[in-house]
PDB file of N, CA and C in Angstrom:
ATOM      1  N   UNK A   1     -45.645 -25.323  10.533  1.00  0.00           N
ATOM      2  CA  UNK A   1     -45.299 -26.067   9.328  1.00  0.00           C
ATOM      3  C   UNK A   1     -44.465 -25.166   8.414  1.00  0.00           C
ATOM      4  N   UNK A   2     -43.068 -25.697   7.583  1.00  0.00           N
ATOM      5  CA  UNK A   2     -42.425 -25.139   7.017  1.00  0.00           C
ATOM      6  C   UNK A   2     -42.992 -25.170   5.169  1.00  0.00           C
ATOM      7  N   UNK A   3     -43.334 -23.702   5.397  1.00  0.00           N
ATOM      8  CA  UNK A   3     -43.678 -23.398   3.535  1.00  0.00           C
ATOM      9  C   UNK A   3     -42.789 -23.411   2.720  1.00  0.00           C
ATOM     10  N   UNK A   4     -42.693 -24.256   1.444  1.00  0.00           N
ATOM     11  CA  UNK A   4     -41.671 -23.997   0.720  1.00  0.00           C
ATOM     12  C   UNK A   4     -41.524 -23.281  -0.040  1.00  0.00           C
ATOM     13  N   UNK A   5     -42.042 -22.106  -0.048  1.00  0.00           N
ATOM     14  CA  UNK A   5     -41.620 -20.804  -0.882  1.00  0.00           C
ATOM     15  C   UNK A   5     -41.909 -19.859   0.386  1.00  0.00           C
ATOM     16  N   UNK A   6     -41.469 -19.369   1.306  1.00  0.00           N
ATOM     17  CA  UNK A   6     -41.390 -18.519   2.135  1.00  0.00           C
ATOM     18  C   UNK A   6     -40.550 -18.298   2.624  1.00  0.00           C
ATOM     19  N   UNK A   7     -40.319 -16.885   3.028  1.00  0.00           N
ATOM     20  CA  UNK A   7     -38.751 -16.474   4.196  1.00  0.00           C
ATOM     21  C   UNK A   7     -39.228 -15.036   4.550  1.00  0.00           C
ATOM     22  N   UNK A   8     -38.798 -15.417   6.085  1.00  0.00           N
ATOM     23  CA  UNK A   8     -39.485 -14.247   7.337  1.00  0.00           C
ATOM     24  C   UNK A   8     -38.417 -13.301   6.900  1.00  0.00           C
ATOM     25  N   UNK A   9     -39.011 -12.433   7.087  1.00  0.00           N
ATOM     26  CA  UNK A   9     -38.906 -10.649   7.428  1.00  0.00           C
ATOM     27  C   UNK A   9     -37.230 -10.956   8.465  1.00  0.00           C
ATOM     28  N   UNK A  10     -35.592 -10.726   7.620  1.00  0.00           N
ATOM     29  CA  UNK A  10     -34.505 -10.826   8.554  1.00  0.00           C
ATOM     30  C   UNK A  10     -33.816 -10.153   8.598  1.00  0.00           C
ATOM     31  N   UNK A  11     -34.666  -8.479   8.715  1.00  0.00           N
ATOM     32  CA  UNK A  11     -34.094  -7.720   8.288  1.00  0.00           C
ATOM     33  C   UNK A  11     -33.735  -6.906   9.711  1.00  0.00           C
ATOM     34  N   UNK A  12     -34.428  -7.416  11.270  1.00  0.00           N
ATOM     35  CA  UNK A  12     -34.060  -7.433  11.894  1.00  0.00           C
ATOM     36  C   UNK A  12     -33.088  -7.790  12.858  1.00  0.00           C
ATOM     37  N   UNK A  13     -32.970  -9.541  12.211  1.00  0.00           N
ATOM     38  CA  UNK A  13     -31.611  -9.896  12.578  1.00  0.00           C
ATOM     39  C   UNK A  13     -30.047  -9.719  12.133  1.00  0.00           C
ATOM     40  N   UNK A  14     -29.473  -9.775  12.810  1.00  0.00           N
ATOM     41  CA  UNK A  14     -27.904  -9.943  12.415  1.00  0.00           C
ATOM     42  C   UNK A  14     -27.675 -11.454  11.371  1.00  0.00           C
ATOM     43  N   UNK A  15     -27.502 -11.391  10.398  1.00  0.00           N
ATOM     44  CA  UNK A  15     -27.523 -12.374   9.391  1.00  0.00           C
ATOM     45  C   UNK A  15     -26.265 -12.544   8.715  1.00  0.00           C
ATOM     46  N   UNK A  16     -25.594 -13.706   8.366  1.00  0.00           N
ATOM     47  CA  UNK A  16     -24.830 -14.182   7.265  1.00  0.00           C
ATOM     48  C   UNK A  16     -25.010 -14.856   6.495  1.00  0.00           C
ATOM     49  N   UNK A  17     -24.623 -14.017   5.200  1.00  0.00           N
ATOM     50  CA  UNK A  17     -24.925 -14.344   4.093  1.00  0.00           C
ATOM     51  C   UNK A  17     -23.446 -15.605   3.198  1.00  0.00           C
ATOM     52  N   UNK A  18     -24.478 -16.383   2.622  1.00  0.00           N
ATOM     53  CA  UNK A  18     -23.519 -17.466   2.537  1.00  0.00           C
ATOM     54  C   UNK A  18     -24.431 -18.361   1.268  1.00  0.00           C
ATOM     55  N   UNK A  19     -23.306 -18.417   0.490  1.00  0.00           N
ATOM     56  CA  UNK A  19     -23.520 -19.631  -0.602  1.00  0.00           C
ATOM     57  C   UNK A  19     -23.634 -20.925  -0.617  1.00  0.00           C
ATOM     58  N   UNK A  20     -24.132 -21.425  -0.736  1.00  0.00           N
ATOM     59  CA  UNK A  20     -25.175 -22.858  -0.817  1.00  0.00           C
ATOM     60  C   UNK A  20     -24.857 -24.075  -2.403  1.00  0.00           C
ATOM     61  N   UNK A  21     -24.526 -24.762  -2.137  1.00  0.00           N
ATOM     62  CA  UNK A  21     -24.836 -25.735  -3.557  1.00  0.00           C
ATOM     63  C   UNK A  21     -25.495 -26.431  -3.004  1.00  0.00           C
ATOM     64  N   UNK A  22     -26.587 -26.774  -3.809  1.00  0.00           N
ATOM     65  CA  UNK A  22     -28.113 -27.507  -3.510  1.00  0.00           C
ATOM     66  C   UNK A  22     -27.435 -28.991  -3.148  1.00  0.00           C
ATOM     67  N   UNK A  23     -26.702 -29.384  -3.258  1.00  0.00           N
ATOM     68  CA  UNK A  23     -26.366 -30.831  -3.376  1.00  0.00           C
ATOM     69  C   UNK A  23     -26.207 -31.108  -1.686  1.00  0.00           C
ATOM     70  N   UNK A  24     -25.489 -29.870  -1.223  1.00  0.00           N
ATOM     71  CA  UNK A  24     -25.262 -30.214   0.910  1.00  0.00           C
ATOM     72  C   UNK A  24     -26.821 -29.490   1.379  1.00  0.00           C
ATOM     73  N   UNK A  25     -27.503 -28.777   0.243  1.00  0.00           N
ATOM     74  CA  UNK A  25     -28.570 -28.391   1.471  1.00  0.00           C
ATOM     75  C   UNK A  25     -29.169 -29.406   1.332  1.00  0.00           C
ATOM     76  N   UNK A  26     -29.489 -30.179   0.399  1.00  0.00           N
ATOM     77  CA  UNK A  26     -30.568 -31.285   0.395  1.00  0.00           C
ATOM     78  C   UNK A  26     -30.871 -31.759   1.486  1.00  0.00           C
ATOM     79  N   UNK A  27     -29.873 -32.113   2.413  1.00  0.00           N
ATOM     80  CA  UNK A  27     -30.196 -32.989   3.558  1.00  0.00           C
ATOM     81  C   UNK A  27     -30.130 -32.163   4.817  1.00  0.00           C
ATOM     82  N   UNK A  28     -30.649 -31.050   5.021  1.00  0.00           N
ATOM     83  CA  UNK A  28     -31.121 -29.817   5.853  1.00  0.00           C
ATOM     84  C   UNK A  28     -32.890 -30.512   6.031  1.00  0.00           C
ATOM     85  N   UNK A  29     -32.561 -31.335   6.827  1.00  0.00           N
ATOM     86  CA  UNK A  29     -34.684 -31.270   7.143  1.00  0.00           C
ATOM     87  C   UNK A  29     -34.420 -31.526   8.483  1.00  0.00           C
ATOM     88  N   UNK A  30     -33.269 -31.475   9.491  1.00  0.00           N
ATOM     89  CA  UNK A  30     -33.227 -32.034  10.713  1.00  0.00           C
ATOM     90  C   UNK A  30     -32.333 -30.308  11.127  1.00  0.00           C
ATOM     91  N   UNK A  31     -32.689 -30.033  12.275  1.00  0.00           N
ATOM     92  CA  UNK A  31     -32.039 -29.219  13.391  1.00  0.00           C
ATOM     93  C   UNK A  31     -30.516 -30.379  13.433  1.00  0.00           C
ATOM     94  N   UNK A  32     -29.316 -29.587  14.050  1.00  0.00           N
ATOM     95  CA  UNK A  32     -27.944 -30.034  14.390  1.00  0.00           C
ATOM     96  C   UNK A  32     -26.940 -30.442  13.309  1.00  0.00           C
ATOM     97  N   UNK A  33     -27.615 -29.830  11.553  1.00  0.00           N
ATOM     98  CA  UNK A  33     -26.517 -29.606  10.782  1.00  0.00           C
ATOM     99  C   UNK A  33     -25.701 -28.759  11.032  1.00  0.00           C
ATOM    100  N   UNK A  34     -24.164 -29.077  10.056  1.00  0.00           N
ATOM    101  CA  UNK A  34     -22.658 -28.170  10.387  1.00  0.00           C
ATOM    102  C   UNK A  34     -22.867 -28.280   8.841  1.00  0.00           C
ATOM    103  N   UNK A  35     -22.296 -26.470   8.763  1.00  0.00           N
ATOM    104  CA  UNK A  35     -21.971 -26.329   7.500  1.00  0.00           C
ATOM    105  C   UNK A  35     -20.290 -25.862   7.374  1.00  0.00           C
ATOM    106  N   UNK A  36     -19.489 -26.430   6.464  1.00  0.00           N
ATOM    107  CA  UNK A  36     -18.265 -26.257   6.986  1.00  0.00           C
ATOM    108  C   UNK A  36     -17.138 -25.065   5.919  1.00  0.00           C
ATOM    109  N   UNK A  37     -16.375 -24.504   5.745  1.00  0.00           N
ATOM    110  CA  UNK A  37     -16.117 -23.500   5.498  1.00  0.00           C
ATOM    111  C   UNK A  37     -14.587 -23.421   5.860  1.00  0.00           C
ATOM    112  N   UNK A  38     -13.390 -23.165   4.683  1.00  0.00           N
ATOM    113  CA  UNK A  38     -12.486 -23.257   4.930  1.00  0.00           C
ATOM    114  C   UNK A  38     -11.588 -21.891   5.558  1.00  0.00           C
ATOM    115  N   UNK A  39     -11.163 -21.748   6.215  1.00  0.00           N
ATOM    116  CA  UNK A  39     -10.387 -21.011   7.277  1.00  0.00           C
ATOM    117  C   UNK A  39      -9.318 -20.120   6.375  1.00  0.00           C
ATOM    118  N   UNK A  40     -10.098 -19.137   5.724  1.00  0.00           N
ATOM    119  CA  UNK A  40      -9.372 -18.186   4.916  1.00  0.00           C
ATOM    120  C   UNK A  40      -9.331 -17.154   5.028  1.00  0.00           C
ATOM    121  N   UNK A  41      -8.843 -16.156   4.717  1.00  0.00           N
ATOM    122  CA  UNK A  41      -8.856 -14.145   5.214  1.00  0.00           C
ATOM    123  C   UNK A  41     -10.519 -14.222   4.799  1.00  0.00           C
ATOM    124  N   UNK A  42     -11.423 -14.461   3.755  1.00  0.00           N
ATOM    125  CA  UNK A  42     -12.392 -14.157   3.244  1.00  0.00           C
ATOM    126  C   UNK A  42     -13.576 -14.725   4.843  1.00  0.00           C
ATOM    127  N   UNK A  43     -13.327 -16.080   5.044  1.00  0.00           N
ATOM    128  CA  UNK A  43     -14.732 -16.287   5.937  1.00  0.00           C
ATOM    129  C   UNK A  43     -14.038 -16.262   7.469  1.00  0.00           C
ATOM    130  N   UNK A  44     -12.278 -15.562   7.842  1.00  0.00           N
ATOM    131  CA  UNK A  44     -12.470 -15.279   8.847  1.00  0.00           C
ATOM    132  C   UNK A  44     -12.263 -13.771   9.074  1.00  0.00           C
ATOM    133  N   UNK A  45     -12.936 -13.177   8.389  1.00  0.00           N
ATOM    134  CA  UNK A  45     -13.597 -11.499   7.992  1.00  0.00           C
ATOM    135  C   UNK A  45     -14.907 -11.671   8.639  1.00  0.00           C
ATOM    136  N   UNK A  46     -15.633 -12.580   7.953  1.00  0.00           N
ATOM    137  CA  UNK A  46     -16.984 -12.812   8.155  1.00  0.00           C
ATOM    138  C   UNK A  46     -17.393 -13.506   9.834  1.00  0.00           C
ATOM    139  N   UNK A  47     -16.721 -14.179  10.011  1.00  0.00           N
ATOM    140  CA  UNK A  47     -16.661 -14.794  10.839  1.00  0.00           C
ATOM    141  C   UNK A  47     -16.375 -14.971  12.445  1.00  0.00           C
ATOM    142  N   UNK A  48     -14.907 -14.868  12.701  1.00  0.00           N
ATOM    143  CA  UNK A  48     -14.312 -14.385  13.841  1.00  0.00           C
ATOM    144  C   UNK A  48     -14.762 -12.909  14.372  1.00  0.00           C
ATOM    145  N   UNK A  49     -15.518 -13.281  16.040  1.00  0.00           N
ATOM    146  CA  UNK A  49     -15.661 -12.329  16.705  1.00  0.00           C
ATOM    147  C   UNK A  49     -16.810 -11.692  16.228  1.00  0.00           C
ATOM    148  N   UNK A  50     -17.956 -12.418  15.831  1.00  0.00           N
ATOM    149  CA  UNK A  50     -19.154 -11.486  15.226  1.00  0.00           C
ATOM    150  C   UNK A  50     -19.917 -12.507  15.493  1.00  0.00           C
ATOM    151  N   UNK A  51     -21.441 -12.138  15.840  1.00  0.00           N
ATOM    152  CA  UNK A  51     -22.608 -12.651  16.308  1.00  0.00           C
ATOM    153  C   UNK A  51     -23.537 -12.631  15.371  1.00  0.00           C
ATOM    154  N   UNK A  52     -24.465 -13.571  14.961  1.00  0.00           N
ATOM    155  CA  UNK A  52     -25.279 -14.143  14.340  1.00  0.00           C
ATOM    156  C   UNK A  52     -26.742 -14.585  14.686  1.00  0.00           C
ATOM    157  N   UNK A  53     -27.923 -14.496  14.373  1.00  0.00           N
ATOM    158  CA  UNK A  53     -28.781 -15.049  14.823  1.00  0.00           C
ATOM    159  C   UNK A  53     -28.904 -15.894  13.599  1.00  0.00           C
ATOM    160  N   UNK A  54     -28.698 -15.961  12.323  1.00  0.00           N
ATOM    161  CA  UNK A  54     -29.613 -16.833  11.120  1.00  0.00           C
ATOM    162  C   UNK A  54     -28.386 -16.761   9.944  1.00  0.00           C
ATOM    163  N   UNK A  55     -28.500 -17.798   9.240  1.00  0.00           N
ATOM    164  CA  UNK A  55     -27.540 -17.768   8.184  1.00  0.00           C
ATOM    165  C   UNK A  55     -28.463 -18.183   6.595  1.00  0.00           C
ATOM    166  N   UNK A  56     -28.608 -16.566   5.695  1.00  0.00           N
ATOM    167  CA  UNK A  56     -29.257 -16.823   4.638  1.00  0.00           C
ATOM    168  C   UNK A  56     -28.503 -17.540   3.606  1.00  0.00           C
ATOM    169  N   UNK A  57     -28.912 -18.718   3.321  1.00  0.00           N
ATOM    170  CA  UNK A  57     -27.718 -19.045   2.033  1.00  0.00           C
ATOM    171  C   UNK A  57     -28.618 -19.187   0.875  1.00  0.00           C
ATOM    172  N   UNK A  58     -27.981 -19.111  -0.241  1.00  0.00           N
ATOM    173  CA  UNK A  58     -28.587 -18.759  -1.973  1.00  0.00           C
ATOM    174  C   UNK A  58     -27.634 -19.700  -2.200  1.00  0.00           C
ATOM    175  N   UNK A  59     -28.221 -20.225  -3.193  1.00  0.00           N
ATOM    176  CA  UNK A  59     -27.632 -21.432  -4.126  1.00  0.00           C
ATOM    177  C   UNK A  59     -27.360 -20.684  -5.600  1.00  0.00           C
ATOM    178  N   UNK A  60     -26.671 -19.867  -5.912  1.00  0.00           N
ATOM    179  CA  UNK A  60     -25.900 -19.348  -6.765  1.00  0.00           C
ATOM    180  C   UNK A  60     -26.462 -17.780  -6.782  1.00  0.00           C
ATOM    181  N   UNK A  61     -26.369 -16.958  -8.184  1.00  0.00           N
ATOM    182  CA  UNK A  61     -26.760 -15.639  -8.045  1.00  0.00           C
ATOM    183  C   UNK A  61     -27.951 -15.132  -9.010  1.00  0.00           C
ATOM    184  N   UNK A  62     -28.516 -15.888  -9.404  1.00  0.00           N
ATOM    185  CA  UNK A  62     -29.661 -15.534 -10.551  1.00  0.00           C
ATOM    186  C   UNK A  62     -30.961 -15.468  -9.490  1.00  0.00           C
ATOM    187  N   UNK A  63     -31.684 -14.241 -10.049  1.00  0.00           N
ATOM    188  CA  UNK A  63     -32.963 -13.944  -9.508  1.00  0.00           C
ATOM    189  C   UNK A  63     -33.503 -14.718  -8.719  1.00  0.00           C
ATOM    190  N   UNK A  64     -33.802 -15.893  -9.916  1.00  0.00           N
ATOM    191  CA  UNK A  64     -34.811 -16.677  -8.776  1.00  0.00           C
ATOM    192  C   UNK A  64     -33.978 -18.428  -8.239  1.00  0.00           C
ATOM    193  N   UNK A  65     -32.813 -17.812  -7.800  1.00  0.00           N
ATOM    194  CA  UNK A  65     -32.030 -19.073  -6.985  1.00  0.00           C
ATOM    195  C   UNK A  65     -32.921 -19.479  -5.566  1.00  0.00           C
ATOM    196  N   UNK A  66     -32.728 -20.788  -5.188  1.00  0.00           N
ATOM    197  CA  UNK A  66     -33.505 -20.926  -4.496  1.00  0.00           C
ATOM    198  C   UNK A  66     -32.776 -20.177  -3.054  1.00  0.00           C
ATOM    199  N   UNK A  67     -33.517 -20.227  -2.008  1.00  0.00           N
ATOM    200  CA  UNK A  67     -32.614 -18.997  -0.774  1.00  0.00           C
ATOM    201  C   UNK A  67     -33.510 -20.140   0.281  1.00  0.00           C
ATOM    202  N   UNK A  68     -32.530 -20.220   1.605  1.00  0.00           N
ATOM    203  CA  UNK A  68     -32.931 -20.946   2.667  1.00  0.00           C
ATOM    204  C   UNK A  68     -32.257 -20.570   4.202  1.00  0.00           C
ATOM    205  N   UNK A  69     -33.257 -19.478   4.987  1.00  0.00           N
ATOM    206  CA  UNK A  69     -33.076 -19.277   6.467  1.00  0.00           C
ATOM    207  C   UNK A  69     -32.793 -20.338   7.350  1.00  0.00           C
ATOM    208  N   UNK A  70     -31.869 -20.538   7.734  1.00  0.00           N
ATOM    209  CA  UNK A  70     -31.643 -21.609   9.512  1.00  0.00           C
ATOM    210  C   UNK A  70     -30.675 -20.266  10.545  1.00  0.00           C
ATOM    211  N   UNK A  71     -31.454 -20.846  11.252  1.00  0.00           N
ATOM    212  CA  UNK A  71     -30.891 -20.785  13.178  1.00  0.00           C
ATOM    213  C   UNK A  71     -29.453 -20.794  12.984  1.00  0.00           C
ATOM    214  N   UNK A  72     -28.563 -19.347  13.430  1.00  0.00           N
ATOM    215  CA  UNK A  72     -27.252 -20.221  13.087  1.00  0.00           C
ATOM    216  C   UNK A  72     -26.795 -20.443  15.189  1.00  0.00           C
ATOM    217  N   UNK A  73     -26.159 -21.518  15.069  1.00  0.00           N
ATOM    218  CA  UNK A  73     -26.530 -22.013  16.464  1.00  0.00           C
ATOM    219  C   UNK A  73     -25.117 -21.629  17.118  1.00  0.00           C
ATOM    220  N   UNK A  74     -24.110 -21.674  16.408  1.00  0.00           N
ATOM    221  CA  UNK A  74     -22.699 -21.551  16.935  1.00  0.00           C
ATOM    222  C   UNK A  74     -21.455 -21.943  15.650  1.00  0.00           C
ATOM    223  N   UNK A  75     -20.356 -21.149  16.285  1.00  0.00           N
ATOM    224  CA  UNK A  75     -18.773 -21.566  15.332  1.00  0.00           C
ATOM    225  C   UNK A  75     -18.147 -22.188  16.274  1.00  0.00           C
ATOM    226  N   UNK A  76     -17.501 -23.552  15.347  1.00  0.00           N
ATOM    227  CA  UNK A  76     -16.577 -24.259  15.726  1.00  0.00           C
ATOM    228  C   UNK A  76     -14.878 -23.869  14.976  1.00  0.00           C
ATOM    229  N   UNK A  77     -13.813 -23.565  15.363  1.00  0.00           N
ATOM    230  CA  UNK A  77     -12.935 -24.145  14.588  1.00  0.00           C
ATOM    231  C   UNK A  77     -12.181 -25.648  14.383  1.00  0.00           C
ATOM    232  N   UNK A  78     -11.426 -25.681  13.266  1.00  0.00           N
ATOM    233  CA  UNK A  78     -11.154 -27.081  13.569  1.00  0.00           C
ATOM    234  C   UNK A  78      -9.904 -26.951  12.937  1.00  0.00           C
ATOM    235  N   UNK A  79      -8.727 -27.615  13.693  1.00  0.00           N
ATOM    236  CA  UNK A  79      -7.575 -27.986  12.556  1.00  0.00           C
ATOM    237  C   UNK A  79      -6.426 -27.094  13.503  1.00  0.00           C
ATOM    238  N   UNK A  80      -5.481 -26.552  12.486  1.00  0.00           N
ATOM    239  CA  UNK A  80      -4.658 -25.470  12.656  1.00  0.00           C
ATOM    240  C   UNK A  80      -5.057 -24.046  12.033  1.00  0.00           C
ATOM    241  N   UNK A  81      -4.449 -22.927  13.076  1.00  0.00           N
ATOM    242  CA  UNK A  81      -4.617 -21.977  11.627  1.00  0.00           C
ATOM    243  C   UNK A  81      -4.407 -21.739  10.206  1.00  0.00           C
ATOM    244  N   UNK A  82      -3.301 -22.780   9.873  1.00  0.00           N
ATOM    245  CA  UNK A  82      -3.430 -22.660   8.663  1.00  0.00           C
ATOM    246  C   UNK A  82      -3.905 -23.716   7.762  1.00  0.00           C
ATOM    247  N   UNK A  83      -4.121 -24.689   8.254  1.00  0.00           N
ATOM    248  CA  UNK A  83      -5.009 -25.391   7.332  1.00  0.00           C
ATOM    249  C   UNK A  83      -5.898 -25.953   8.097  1.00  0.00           C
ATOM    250  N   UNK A  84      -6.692 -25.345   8.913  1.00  0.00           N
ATOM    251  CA  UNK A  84      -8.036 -25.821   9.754  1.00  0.00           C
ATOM    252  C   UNK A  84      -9.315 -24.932   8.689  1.00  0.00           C
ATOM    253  N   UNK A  85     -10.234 -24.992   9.467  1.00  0.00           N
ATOM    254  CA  UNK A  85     -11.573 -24.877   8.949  1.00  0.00           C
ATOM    255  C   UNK A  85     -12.593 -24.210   9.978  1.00  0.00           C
ATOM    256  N   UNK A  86     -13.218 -24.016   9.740  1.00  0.00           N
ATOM    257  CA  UNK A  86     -14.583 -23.406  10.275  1.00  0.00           C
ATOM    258  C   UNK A  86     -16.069 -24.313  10.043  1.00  0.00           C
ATOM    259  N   UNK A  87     -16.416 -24.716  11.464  1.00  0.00           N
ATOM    260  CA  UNK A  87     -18.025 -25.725  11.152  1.00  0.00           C
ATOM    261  C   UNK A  87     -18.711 -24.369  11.713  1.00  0.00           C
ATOM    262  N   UNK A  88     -19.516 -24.097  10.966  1.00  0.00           N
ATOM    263  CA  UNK A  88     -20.958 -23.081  11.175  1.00  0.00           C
ATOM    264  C   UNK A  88     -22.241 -24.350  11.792  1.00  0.00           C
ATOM    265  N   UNK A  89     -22.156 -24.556  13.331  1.00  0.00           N
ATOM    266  CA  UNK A  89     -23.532 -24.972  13.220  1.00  0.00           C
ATOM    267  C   UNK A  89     -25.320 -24.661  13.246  1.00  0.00           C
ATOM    268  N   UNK A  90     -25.573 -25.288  12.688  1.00  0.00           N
ATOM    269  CA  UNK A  90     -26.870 -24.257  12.589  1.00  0.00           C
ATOM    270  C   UNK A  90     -28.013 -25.432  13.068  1.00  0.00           C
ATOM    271  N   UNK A  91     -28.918 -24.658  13.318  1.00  0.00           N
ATOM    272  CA  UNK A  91     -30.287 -24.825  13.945  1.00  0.00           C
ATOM    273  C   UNK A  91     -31.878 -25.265  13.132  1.00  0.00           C
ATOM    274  N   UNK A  92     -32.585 -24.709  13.236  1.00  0.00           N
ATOM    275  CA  UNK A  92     -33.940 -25.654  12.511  1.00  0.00           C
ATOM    276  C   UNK A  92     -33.776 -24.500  11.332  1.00  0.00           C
ATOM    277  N   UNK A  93     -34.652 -24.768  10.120  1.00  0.00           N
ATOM    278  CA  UNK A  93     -34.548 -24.231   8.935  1.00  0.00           C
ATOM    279  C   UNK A  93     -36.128 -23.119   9.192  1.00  0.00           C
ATOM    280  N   UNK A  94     -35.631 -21.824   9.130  1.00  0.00           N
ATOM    281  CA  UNK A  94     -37.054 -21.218   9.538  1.00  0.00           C
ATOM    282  C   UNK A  94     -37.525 -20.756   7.974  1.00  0.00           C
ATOM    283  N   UNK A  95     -37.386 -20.492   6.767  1.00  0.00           N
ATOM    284  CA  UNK A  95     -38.034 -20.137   5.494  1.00  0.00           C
ATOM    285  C   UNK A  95     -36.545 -21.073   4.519  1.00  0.00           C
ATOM    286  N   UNK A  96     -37.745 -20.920   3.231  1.00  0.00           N
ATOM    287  CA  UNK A  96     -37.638 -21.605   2.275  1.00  0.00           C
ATOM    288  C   UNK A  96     -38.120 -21.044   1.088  1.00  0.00           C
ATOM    289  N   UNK A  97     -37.345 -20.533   0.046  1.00  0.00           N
ATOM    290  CA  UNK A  97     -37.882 -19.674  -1.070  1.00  0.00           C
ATOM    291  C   UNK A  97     -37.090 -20.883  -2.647  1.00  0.00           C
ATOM    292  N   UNK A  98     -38.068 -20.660  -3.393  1.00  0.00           N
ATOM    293  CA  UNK A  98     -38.006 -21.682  -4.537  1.00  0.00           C
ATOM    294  C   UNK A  98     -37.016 -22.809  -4.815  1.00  0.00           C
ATOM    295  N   UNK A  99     -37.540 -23.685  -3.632  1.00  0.00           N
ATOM    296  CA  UNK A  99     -36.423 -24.548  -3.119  1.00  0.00           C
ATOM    297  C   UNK A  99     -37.331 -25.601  -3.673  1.00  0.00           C
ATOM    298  N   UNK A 100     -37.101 -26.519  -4.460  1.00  0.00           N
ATOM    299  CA  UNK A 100     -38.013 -27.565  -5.201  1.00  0.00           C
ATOM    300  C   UNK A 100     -36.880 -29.463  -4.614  1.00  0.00           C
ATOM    301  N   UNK A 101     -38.063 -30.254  -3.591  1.00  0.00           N
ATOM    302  CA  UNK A 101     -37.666 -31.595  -3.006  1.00  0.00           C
ATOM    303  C   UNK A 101     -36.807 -32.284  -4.295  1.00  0.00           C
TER     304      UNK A 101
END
């Protein structure tokens, strides 16, 4: 069962870190969301050619923002290089820190 103020120990995994507006996580309660991400020097730094097990995202930068672990499952690109995009898909949601329904 998923606690809603908890998040596992990911300090073992390979993780990306990534910003969140509460408004697209809302509907994170199902495994086989895409989070999508526009195709810029900044997230294909992050991105291209690097491996992932989990993607932490924070919903802004104050102390107690809420923060939410998922499975990151695979990268898609989409488009052209220059105006395509990046789908991050991700996997089941494993922690949940002051994330209020």
């Amino acid at each position: 069962m998923l606690c809603s103020d908890y998040l596992p120990d990911i300090s073992f995994f390979q993780a990306l870190q990534a910003a969140l507006n509460k408004k697209s996580g809302e509907n994170r309660k199902s495994p086989g969301q895409i989070e999508h991400r526009d195709r810029t020097p900044y997230w294909a730094k992050r991105l291209e050619d690097r491996r992932y097990d989990v993607v932490h995202f924070r919903n802004g930068y104050a102390t107690k923002a809420p923060e939410m672990i998922v499975e990151f499952r695979g990268l898609r690109r989409t488009g052209t290089a220059h105006k395509g995009g990046y789908q991050i898909l991700l996997g089941r949601i494993l922690g949940l820190k002051r994330w209020k329904p």
